[in-house]
N, C-alpha and C. Protein backbone atom coordinates (compact mmCIF):
# COMPACT_ATOMS: atom_id res chain seq x y z
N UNK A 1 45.09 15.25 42.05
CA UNK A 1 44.59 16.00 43.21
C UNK A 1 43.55 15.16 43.93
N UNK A 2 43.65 14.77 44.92
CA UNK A 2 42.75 14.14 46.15
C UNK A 2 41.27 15.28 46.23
N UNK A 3 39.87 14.65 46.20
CA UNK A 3 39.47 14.87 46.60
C UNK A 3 38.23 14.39 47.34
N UNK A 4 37.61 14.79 48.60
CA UNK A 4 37.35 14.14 49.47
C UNK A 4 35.40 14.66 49.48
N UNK A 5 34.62 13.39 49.57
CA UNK A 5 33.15 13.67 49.28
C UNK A 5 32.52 13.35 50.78
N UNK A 6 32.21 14.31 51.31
CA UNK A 6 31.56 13.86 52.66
C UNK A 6 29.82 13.72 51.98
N UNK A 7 29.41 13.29 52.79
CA UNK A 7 27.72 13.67 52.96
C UNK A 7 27.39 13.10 54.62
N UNK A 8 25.44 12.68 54.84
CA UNK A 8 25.39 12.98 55.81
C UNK A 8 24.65 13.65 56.98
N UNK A 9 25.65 14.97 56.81
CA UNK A 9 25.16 16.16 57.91
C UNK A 9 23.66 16.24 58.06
N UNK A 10 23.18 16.47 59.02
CA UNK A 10 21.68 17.41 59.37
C UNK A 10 21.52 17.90 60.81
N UNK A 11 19.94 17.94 60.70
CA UNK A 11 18.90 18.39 61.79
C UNK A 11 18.88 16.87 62.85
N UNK A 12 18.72 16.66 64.10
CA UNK A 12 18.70 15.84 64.74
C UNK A 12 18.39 16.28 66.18
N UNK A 13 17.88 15.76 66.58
CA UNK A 13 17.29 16.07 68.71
C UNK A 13 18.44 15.06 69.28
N UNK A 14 18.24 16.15 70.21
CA UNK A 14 19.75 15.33 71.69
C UNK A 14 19.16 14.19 71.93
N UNK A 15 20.11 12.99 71.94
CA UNK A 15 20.24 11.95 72.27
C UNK A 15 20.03 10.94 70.86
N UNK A 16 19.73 11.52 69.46
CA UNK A 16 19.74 11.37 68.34
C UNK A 16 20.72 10.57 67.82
N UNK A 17 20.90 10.10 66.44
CA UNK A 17 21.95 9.64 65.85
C UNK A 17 22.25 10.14 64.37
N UNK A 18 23.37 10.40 63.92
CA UNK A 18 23.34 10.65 62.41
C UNK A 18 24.79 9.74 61.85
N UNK A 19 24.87 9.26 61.35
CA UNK A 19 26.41 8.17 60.01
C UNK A 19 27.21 9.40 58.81
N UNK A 20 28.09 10.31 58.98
CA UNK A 20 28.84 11.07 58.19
C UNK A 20 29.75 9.74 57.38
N UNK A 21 29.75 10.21 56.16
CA UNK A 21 30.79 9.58 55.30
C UNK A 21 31.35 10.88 54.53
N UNK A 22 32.67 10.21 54.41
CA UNK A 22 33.74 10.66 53.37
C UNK A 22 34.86 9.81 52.53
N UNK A 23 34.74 10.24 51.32
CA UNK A 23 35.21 9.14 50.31
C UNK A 23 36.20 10.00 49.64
N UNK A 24 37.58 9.64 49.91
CA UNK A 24 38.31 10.14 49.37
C UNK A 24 39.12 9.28 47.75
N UNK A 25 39.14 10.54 46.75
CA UNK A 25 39.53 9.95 45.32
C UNK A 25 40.42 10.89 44.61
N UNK A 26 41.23 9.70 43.92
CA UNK A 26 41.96 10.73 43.38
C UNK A 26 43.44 10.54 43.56
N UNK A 27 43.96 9.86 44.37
CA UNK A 27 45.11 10.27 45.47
C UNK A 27 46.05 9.02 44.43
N UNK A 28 47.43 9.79 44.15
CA UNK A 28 48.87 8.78 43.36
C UNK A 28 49.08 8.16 44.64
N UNK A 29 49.07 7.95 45.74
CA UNK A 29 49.32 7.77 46.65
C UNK A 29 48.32 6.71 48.07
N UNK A 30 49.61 6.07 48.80
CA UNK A 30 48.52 5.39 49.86
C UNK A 30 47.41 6.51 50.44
N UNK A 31 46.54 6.28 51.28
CA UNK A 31 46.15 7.02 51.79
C UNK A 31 46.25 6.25 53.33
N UNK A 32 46.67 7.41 54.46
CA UNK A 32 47.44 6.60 55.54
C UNK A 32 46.52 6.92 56.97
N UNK A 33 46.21 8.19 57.10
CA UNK A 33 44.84 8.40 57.83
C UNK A 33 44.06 9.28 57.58
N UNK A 34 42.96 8.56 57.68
CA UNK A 34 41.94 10.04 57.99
C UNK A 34 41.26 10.42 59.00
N UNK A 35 40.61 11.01 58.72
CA UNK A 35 39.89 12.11 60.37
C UNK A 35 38.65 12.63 60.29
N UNK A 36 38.42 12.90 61.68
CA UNK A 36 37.36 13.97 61.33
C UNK A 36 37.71 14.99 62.31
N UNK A 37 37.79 16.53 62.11
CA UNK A 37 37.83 17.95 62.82
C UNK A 37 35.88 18.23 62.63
N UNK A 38 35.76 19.37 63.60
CA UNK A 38 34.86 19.68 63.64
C UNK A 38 34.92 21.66 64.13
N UNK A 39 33.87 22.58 63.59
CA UNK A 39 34.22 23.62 64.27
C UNK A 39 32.56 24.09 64.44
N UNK A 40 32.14 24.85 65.90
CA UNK A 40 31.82 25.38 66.05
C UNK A 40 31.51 26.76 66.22
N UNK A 41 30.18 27.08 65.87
CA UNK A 41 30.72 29.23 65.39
C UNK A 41 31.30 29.26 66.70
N UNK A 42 31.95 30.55 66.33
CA UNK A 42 32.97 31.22 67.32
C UNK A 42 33.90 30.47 68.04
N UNK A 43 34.09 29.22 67.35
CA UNK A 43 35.21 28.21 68.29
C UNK A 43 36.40 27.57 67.25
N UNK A 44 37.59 27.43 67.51
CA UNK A 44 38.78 26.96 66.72
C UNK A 44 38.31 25.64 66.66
N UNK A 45 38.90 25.31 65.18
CA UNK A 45 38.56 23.74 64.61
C UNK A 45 39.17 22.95 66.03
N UNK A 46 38.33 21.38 66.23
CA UNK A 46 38.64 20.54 67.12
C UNK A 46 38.64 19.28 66.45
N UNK A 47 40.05 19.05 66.86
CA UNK A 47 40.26 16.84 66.24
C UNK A 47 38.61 16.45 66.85
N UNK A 48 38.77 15.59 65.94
CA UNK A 48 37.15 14.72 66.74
C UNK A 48 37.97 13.05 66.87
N UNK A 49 38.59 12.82 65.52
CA UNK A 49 38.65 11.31 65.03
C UNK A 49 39.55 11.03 64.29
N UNK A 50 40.48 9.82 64.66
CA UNK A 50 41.45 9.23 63.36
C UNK A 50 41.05 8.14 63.46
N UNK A 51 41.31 7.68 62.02
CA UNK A 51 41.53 5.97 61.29
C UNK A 51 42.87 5.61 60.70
N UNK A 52 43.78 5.20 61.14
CA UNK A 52 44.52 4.43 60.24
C UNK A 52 44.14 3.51 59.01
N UNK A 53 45.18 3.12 58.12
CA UNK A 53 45.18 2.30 57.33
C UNK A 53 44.74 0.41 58.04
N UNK A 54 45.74 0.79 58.97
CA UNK A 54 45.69 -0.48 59.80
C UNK A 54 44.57 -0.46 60.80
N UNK A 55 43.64 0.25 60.55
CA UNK A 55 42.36 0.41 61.51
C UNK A 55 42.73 1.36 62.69
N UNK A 56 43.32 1.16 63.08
CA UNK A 56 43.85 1.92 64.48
C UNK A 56 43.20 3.18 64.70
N UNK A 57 42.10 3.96 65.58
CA UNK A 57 41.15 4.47 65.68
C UNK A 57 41.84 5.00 67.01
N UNK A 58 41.45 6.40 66.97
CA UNK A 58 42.19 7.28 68.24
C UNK A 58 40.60 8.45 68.46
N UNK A 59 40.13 8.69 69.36
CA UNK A 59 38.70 9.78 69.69
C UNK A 59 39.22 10.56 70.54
N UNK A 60 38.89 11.49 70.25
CA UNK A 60 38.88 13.24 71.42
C UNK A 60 37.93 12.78 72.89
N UNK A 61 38.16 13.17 74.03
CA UNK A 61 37.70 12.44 75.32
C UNK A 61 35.87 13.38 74.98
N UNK A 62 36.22 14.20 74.09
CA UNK A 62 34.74 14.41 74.32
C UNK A 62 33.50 13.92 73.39
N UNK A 63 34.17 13.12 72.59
CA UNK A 63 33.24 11.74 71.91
C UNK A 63 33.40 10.33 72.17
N UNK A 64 34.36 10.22 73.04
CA UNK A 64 34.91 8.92 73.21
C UNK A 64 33.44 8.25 73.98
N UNK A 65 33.18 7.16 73.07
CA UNK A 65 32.05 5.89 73.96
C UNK A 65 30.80 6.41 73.52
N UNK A 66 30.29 7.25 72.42
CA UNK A 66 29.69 8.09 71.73
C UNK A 66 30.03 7.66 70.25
N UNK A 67 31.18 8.23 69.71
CA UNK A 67 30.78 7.93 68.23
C UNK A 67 31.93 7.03 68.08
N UNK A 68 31.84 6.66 66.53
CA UNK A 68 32.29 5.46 66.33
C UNK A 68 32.98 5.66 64.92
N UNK A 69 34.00 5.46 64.88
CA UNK A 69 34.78 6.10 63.02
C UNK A 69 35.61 4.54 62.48
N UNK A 70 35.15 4.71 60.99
CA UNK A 70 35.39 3.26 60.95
C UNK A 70 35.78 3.63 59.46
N UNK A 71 36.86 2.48 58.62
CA UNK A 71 36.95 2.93 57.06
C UNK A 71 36.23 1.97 56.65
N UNK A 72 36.14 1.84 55.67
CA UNK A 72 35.37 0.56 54.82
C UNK A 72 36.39 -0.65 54.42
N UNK A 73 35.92 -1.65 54.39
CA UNK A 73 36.86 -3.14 54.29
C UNK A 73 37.26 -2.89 52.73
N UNK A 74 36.27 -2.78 51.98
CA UNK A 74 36.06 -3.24 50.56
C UNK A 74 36.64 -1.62 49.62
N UNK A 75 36.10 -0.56 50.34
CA UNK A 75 36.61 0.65 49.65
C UNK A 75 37.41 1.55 50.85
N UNK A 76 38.86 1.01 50.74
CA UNK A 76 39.39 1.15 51.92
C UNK A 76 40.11 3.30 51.96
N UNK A 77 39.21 4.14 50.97
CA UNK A 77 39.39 4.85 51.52
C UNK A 77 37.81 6.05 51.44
N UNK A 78 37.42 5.08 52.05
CA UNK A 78 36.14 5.47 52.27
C UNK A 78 35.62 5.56 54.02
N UNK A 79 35.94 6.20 54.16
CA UNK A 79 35.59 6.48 55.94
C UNK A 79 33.83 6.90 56.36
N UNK A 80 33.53 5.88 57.95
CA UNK A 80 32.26 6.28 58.40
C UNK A 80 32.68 6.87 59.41
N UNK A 81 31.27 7.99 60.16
CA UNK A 81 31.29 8.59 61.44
C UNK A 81 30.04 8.29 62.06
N UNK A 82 29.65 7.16 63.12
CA UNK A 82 28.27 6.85 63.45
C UNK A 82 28.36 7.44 64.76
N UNK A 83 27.65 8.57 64.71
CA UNK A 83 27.35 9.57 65.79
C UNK A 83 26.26 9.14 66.68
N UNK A 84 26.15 8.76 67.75
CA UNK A 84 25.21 8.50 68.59
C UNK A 84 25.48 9.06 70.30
N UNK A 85 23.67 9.19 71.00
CA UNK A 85 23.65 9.62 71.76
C UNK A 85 24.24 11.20 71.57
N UNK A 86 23.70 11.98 70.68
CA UNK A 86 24.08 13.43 70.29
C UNK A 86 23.85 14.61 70.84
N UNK A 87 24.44 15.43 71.48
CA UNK A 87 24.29 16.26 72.33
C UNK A 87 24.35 17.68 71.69
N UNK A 88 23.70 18.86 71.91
CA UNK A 88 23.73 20.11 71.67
C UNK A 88 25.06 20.82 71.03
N UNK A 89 25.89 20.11 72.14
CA UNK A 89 27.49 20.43 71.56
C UNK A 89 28.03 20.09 70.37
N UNK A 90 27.61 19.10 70.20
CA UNK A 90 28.12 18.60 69.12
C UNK A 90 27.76 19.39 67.75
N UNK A 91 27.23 20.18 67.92
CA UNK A 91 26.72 20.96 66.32
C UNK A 91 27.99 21.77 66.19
N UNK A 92 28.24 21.32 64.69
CA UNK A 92 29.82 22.07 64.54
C UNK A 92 29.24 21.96 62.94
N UNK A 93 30.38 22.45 62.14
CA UNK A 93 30.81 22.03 60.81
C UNK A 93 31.83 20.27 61.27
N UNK A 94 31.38 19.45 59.90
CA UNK A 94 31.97 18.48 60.41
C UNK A 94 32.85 18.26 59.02
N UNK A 95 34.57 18.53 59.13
CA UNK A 95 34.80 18.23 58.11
C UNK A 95 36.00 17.20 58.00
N UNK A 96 36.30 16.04 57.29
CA UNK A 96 36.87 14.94 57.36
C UNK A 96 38.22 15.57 56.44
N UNK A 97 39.05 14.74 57.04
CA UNK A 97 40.41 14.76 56.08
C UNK A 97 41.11 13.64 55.44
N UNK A 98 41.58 13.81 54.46
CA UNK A 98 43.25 12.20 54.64
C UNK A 98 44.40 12.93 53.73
N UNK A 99 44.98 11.63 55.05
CA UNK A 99 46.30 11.86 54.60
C UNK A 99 47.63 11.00 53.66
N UNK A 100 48.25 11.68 52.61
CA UNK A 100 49.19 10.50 52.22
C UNK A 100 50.39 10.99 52.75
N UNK A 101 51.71 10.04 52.15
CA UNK A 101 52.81 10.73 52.56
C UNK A 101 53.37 12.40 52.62
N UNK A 102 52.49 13.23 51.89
CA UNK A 102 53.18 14.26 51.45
C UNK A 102 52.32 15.26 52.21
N UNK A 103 50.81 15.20 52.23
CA UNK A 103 49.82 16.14 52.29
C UNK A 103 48.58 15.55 53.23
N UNK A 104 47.90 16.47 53.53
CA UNK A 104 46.84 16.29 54.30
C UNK A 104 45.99 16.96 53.23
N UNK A 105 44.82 16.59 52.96
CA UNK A 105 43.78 16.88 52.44
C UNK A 105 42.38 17.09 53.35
N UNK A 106 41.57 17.98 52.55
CA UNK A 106 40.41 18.16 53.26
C UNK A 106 39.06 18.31 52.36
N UNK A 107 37.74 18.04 53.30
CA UNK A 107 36.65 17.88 52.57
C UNK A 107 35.98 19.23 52.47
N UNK A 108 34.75 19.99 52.22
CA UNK A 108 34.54 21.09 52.35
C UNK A 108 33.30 21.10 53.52
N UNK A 109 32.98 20.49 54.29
CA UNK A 109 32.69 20.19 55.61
C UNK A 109 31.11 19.57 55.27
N UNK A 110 30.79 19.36 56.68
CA UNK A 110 29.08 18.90 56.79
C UNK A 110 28.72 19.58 57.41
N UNK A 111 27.29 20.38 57.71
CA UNK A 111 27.04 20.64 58.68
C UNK A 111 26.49 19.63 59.71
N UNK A 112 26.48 19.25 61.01
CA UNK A 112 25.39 18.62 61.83
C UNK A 112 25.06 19.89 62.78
N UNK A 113 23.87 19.63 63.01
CA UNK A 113 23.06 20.39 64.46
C UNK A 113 21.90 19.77 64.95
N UNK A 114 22.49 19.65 66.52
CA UNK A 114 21.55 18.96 67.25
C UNK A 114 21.04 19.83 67.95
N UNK A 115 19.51 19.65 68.29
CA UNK A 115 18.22 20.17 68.74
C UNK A 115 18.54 19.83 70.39
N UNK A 116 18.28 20.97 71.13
CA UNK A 116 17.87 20.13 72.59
C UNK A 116 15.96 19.93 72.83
């Protein structure tokens, strides 16, 4: 059974920065992408972020040039989220996923919340 260790989350003022990680273990399997979703109260979960295996990095237009999602060279299923320039909006649950051939897995979230 895959399972996935975020840490991370906090308190932060707009225009702030915070680095989410998630380390996924466990998995018989490649692990092929991961992500990050995010949800805000009263709002349906939102993609934020993918990583491929092969790096290949895809952002939601409303973090794009803002944050930055990256896996690790050395522990290649170990994913970063370097959040910068942080805005009010952005306070969600932040919870990362991966995926192998069969399944999508998930972490049990972070919180972040930014201060205006």
């Amino acid at each position: 059974q895959v399972q996935l260790a975020e840490s991370g989350g906090g308190l932060v003022q707009a225009g702030g920065s915070l680095r989410l990680s998630c380390a996924a273990s466990g998995s018989r399997f490649s692990i092929e992408t991961m992500g990050w979703y995010r949800q805000a109260p009263g709002k349906q979960r939102e993609w934020v972020t993918s990583v491929t295996s092969g790096r290949t990095v895809n952002y939601s237009d409303s973090v794009k040039g803002r944050f930055t999602c990256s896996r690790d060279n050395a522990a290649k299923n170990t994913m970063y989220l370097q959040m910068n320039s942080l805005k009010p909006e952005d306070t969600a649950v932040y919870f990362c996923y991966a995926e192998d051939i069969y399944t999508r897995y998930w972490g049990q979230g972070t919180q972040v919340t930014v201060s205006s």
